[in-house]
N, C-alpha and C. Protein backbone atom coordinates (compact mmCIF):
# COMPACT_ATOMS: atom_id res chain seq x y z
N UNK A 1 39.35 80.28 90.02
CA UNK A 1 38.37 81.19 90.52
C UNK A 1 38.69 81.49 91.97
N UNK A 2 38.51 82.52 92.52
CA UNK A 2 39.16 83.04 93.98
C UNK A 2 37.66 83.39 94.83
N UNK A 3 37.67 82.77 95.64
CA UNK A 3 36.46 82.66 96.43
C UNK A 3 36.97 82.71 97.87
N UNK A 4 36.74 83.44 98.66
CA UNK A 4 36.46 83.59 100.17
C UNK A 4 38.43 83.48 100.62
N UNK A 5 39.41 84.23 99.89
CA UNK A 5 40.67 83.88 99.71
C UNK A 5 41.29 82.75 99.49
N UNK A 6 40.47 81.56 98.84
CA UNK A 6 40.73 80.39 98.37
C UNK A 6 40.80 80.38 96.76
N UNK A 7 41.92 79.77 96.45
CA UNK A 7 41.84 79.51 94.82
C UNK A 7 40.95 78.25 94.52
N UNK A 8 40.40 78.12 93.74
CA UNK A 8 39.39 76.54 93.67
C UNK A 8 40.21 76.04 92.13
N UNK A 9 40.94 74.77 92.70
CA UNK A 9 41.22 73.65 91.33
C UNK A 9 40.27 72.83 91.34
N UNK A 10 40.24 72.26 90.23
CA UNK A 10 39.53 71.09 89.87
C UNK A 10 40.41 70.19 89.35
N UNK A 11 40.44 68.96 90.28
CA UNK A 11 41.65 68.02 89.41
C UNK A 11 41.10 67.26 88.76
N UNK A 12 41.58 66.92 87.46
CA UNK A 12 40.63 66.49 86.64
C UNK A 12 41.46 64.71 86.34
N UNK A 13 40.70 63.54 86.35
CA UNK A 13 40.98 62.41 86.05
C UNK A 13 42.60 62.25 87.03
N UNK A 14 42.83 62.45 87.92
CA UNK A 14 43.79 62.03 88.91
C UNK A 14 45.12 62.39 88.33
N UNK A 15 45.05 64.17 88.36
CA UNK A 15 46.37 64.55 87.92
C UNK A 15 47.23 65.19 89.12
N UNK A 16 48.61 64.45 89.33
CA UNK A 16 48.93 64.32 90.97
C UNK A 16 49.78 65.84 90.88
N UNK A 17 50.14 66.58 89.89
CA UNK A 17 50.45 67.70 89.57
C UNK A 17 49.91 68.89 90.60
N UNK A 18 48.68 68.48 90.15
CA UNK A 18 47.69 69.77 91.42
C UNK A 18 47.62 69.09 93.21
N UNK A 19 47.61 67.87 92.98
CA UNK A 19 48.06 67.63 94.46
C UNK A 19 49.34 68.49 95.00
N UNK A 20 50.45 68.22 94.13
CA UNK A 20 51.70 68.64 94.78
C UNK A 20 51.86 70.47 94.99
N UNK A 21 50.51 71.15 94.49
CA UNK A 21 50.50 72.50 94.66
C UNK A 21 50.35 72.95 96.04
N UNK A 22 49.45 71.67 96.60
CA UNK A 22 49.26 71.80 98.45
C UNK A 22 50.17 72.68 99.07
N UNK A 23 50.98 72.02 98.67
CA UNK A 23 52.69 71.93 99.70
C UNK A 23 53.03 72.69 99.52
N UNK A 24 53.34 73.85 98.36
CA UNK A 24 53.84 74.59 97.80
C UNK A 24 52.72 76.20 98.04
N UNK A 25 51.89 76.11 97.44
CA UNK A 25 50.81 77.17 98.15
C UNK A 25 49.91 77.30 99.21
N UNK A 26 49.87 77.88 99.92
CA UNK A 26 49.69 77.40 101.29
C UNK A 26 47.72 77.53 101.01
N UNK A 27 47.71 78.79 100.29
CA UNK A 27 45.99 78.97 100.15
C UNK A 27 45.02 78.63 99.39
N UNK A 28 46.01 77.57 98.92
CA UNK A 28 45.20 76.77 97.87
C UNK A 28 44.01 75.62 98.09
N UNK A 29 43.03 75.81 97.75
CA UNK A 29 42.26 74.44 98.01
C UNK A 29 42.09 73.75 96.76
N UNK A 30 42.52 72.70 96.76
CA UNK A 30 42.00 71.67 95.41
C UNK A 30 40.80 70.83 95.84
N UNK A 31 39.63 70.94 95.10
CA UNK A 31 38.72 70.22 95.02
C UNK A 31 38.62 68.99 93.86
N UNK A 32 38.47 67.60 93.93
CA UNK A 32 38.66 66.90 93.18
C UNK A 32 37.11 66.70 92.49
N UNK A 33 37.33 66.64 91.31
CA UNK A 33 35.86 65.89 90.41
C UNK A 33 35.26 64.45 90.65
N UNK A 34 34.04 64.56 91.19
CA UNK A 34 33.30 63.32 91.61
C UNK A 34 32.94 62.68 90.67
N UNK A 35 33.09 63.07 89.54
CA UNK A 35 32.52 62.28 87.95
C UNK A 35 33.81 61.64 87.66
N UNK A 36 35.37 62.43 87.70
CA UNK A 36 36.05 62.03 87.48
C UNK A 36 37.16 60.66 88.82
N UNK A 37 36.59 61.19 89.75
CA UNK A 37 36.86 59.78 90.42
C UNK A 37 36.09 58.81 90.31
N UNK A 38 34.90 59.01 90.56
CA UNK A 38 33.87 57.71 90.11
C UNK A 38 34.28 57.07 88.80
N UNK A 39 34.67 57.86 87.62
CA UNK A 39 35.65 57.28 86.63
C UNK A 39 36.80 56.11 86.96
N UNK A 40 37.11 56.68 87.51
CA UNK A 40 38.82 55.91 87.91
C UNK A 40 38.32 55.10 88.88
N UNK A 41 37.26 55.15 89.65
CA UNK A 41 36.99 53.70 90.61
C UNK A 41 36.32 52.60 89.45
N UNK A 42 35.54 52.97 88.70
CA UNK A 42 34.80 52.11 87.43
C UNK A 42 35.81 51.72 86.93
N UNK A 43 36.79 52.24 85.93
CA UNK A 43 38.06 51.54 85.19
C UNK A 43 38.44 50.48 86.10
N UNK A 44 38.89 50.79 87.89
CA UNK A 44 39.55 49.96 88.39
C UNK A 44 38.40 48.67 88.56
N UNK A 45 37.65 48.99 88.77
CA UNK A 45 36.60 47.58 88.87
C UNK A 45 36.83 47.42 87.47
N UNK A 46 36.69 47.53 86.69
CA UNK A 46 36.75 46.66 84.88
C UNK A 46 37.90 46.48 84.83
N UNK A 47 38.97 46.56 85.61
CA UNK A 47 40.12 46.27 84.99
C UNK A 47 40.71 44.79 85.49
N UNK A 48 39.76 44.39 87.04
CA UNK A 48 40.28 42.90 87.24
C UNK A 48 39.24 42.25 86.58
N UNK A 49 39.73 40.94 85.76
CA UNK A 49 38.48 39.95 85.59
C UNK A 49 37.68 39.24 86.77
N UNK A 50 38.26 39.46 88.11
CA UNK A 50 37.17 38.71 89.14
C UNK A 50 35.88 39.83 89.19
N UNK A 51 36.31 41.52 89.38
CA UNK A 51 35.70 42.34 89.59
C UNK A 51 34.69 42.66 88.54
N UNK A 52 34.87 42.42 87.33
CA UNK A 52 34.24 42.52 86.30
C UNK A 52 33.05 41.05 85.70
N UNK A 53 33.98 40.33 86.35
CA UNK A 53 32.31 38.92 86.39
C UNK A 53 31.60 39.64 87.51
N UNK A 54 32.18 39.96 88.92
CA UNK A 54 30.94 40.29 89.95
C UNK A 54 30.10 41.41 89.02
N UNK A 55 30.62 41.87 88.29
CA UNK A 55 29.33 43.24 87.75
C UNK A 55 28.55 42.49 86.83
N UNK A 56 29.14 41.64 85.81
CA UNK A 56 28.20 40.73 85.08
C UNK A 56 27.10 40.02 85.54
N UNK A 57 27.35 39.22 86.58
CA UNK A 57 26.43 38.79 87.39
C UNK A 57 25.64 39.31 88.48
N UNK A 58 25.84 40.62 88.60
CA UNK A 58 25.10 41.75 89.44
C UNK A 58 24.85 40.82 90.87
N UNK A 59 25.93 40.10 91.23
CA UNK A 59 25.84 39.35 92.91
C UNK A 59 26.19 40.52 94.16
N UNK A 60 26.63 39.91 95.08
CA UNK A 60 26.64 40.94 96.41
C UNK A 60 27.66 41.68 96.51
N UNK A 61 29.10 40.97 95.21
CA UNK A 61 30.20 41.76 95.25
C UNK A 61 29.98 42.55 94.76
N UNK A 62 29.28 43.03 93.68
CA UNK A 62 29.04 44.08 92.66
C UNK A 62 27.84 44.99 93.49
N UNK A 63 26.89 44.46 94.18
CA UNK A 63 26.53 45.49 95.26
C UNK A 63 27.13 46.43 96.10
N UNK A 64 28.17 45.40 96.86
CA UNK A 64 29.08 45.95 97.85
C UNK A 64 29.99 47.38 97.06
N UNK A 65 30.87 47.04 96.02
CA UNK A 65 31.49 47.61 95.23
C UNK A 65 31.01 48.99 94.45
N UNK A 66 29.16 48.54 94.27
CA UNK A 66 28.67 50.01 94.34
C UNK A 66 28.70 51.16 95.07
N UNK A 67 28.31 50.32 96.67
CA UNK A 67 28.33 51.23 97.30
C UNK A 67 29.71 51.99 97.90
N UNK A 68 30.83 51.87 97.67
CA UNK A 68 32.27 52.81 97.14
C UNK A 68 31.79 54.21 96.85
N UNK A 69 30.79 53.83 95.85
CA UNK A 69 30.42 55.60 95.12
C UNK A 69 29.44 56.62 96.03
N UNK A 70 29.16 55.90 97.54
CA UNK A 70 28.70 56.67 98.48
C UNK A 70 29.72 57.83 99.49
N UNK A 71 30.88 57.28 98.90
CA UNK A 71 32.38 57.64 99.68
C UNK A 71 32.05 59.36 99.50
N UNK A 72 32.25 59.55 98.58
CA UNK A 72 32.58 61.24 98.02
C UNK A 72 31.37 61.70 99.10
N UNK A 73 30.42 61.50 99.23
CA UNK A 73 29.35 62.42 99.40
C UNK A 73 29.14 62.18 101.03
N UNK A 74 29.93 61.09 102.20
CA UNK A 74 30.36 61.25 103.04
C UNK A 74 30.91 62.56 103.69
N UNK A 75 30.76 63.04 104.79
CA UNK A 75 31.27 64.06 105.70
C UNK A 75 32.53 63.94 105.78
N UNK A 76 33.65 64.56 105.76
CA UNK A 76 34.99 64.80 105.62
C UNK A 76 35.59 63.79 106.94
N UNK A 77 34.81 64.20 108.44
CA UNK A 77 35.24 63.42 109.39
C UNK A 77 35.22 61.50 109.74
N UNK A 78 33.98 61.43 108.74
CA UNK A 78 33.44 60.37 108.77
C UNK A 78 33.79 59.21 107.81
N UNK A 79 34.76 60.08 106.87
CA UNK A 79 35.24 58.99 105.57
C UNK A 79 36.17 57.63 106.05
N UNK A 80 36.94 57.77 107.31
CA UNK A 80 37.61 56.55 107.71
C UNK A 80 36.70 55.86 108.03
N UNK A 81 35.85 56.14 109.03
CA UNK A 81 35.17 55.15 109.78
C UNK A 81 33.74 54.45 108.70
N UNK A 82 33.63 55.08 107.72
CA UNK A 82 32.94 55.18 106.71
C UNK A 82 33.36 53.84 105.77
N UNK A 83 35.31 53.95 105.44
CA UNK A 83 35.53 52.91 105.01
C UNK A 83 35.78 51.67 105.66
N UNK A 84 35.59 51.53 106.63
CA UNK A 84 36.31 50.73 107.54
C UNK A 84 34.65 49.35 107.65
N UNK A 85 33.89 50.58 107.60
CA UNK A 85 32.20 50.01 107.73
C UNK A 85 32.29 48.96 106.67
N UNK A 86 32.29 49.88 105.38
CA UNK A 86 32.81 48.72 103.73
C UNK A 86 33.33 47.65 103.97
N UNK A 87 34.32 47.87 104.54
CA UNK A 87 35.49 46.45 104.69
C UNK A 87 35.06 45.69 105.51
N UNK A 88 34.00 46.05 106.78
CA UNK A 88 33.79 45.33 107.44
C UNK A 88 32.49 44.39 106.96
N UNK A 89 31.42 44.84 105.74
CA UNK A 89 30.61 44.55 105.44
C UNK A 89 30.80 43.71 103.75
N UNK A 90 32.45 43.04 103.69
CA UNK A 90 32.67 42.74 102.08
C UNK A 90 31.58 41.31 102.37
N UNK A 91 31.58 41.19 101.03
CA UNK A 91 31.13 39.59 101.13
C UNK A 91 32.30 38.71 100.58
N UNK A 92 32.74 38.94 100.37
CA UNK A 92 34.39 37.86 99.64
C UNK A 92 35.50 38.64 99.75
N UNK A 93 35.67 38.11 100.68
CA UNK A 93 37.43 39.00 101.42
C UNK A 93 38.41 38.73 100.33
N UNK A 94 38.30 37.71 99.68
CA UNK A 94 39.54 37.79 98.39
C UNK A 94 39.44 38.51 97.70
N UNK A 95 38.07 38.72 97.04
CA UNK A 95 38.17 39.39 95.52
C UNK A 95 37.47 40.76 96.06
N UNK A 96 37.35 40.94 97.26
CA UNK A 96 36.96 42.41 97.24
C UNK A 96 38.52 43.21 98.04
N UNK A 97 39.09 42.58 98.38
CA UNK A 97 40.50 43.11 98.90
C UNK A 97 41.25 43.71 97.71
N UNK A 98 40.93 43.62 95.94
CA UNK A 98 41.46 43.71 95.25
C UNK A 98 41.15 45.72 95.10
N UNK A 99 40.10 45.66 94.84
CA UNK A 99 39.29 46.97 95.15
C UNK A 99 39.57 48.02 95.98
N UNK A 100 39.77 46.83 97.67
CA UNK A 100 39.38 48.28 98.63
C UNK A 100 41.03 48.29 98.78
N UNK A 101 41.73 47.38 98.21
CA UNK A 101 43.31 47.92 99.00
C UNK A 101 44.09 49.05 97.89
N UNK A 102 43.19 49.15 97.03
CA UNK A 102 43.16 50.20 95.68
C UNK A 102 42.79 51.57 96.32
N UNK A 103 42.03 51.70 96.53
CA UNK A 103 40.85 52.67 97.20
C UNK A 103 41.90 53.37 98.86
N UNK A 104 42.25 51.94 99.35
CA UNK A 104 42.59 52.03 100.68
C UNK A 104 44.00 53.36 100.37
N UNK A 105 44.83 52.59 99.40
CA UNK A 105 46.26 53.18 99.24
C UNK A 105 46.41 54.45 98.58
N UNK A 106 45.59 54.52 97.74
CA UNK A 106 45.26 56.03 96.48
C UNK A 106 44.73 57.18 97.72
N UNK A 107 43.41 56.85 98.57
CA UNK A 107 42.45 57.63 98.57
C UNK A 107 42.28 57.57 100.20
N UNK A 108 42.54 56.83 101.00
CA UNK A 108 42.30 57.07 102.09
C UNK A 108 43.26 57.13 103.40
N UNK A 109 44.33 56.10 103.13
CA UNK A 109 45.69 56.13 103.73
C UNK A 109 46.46 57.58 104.19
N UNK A 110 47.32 57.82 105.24
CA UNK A 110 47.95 58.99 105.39
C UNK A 110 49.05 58.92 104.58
N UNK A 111 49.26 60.17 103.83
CA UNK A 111 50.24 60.09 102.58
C UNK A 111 50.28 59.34 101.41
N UNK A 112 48.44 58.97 101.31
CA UNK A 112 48.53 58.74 99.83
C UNK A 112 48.22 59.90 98.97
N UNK A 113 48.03 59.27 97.43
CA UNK A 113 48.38 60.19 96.47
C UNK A 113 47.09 61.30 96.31
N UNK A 114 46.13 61.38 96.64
CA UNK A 114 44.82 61.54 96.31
C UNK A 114 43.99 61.73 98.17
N UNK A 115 44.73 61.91 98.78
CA UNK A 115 43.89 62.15 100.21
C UNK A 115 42.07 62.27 100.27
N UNK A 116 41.29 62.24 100.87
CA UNK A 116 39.94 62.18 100.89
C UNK A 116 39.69 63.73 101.32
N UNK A 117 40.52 64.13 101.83
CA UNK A 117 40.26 65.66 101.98
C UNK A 117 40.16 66.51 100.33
N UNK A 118 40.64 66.15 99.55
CA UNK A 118 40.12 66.67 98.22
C UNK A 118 38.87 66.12 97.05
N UNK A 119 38.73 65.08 98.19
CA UNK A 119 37.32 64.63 97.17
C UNK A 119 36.09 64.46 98.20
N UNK A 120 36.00 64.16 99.46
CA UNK A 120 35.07 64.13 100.25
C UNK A 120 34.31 65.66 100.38
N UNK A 121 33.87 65.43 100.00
CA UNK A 121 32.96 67.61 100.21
C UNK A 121 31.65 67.30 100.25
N UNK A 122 31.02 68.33 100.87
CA UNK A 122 29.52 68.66 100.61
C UNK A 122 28.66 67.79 99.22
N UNK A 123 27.33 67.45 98.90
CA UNK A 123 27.14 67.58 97.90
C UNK A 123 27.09 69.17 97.23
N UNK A 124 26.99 69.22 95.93
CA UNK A 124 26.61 70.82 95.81
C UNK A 124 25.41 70.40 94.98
């Protein structure tokens, strides 16, 4: 759809395909799906067994770990200092390092795969 001379993607379930269009079209904006990352942060919490007892037992890790899904709906400028708050507020530096160094490397790092500039937006 072509809006305001912007093309609008939707990347759907973390397909790095439409990332690599960036580079290549200059007027492209990809917007990423907040249903579909919140997806892929859920799998990654069910996928360690430490991360998946903290949800069983609904303790402070599985609190902490919720609040991850406040990320997207963060201000574009504010998403580092945003995560940095998280990390500074884990309650178990072991088993929550499993999570945020997931999060850290995919989604927030310079030159990862998934930058926060395509999923941090406005709510709509």
């Amino acid at each position: 759809m072509k809006k305001g001379g912007w093309i609008r993607l939707r990347m759907l379930r973390g397909q790095p395909v439409y990332a690599r269009a960036v580079k290549e079209v200059l007027t492209t904006r990809i917007e990423a799906c907040r249903f579909h990352l919140g997806q892929t942060w859920w799998h990654k919490m069910n996928s360690d067994t430490k991360l998946r007892i903290a949800r069983y037992q609904n303790n402070v890790l599985h609190k902490w770990l919720k609040s991850f899904f406040g990320l997207p709906f963060t201000a574009l400028a504010d998403v580092e200092d945003a995560f940095v708050e998280l990390i500074s507020r884990c309650p178990n530096i072991k088993d929550g390092h499993i999570f945020s160094d997931f999060v850290l490397g995919t989604y927030i790092e310079c030159g990862c795969l998934f930058p926060f500039i395509l999923w941090a937006v406005p709510p709509s």
